[in-house]
Protein backbone atom coordinates (compact mmCIF):
# COMPACT_ATOMS: atom_id res chain seq x y z
CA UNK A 1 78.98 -48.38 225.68
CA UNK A 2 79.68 -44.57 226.44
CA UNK A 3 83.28 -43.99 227.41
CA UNK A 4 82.24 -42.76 231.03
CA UNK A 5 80.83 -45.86 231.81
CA UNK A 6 83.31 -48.07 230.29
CA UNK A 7 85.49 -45.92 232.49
CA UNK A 8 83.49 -46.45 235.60
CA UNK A 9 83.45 -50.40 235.25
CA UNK A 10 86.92 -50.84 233.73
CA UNK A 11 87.69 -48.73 237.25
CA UNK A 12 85.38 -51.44 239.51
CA UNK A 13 87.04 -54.10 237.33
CA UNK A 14 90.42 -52.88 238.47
CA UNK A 15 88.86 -52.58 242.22
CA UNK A 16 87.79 -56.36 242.02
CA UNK A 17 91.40 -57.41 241.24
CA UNK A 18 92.86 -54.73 244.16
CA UNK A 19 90.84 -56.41 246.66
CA UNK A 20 91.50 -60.63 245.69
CA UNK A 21 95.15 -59.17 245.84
CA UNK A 22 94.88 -58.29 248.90
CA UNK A 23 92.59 -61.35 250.50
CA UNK A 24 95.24 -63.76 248.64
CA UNK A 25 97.83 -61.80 250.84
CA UNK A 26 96.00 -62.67 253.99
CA UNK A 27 93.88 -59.24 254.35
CA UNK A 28 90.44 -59.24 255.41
CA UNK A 29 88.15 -56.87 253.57
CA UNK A 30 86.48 -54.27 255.82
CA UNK A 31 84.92 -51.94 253.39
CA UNK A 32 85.27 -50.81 249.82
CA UNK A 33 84.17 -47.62 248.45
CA UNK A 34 83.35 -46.02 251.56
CA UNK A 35 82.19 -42.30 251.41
CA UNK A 36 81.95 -39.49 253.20
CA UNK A 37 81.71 -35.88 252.84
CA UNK A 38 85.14 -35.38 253.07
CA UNK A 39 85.95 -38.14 249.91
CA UNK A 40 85.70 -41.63 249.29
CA UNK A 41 88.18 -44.49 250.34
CA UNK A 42 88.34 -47.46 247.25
CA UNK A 43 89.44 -50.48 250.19
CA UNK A 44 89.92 -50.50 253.62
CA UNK A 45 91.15 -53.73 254.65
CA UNK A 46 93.10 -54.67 258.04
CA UNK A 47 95.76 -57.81 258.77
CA UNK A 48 96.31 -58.10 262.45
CA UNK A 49 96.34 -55.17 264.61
CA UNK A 50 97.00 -53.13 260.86
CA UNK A 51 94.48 -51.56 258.86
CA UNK A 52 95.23 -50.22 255.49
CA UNK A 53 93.71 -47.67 253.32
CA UNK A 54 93.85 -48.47 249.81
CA UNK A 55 93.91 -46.13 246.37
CA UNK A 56 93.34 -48.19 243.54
CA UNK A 57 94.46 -46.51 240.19
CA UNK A 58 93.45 -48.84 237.13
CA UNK A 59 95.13 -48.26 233.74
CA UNK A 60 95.95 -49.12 230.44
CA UNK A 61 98.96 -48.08 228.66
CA UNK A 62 100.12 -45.90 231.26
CA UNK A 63 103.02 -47.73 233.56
CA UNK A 64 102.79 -48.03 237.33
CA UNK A 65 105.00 -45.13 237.83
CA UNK A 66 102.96 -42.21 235.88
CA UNK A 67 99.74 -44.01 237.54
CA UNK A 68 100.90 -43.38 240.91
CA UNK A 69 101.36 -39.70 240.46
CA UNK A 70 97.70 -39.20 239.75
CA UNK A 71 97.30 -39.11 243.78
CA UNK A 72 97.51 -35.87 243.93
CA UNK A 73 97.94 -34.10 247.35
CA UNK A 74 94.63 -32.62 247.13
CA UNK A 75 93.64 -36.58 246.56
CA UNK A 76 95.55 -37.43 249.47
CA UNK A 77 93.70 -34.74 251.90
CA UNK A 78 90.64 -36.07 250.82
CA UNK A 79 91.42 -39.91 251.36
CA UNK A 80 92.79 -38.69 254.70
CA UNK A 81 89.98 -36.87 255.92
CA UNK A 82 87.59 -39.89 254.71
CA UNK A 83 89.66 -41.71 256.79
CA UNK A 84 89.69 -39.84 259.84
CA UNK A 85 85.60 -39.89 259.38
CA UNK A 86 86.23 -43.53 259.09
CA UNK A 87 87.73 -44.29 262.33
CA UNK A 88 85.48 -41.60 264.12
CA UNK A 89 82.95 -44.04 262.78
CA UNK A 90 84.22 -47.12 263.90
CA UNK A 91 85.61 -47.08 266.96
CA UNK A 92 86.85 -50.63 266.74
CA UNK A 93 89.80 -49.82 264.42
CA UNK A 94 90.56 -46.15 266.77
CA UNK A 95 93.69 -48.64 267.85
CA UNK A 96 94.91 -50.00 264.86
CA UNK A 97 98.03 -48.45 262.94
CA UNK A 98 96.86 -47.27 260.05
CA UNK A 99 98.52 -47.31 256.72
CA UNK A 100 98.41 -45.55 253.34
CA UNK A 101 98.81 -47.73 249.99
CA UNK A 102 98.35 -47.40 246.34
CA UNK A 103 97.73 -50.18 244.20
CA UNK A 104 97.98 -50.01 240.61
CA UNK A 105 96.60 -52.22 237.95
CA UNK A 106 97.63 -51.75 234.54
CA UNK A 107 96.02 -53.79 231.43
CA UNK A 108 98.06 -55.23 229.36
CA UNK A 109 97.85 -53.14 225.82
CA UNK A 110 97.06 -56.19 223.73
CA UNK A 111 95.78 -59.12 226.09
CA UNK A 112 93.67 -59.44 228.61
CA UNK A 113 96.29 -59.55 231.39
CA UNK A 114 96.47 -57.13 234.09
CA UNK A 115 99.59 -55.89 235.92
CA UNK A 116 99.37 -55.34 239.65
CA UNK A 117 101.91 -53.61 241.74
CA UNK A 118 101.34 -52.76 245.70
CA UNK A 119 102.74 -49.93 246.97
CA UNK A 120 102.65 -49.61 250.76
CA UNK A 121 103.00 -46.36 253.11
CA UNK A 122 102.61 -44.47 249.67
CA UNK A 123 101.88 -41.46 251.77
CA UNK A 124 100.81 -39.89 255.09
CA UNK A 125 97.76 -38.56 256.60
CA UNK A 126 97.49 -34.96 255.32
CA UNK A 127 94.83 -32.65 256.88
């Protein structure tokens, strides 16, 4: 397998763990991957009257810490804007508070365990 695909399904695999994370903490999936001109958004998902916009970063060898600083602010326009498109979109969420979280999963170096950690209101909407 080439190395950019490995990377591109290691990076869904990591996606796939993001999101039962997140439905075994009582959040309802609304969309994953969306995309727009402006970027692309890895989850939305929304608990109540809340609906969170999710960076996944998926890793191995790297801890949670060095992972997070790869959102960039340049990243975090561009989720920003996506999200804006988003809601202009979808009305139905033009109410909810919106939040911005990072999730990181991290493979375990030798086994095939995977580390996740959750970090919510990571950042702000930047335009």
């Amino acid at each position: 397998m080439k190395k950019n695909n490995y990377n591109l399904k290691f990076g869904q695999f990591g996606e796939l763990i993001a999101v039962r994370y997140l439905i075994n903490k009582g959040f309802e999936l609304v969309s994953q991957n969306y995309s727009c001109v402006a970027g692309e958004i890895d989850i939305i998902a929304r608990k109540d009257d809340l609906l969170i916009i999710v960076e996944v970063k998926t890793r191995s060898k790297i801890d949670s810490e060095e992972t997070l600083l790869s959102v960039t602010k340049a990243k975090q326009r561009k989720i920003s804007r996506a999200t804006a498109d988003f809601i202009e979109k979808n009305q139905q969420y033009a109410e909810y508070m919106i939040r911005f979280d990072i999730i990181t999963v991290v493979k375990h170096p030798y086994r095939e365990e995977y580390k996740v950690d959750h970090y919510d209101n990571a950042f702000r909407y930047l335009f």
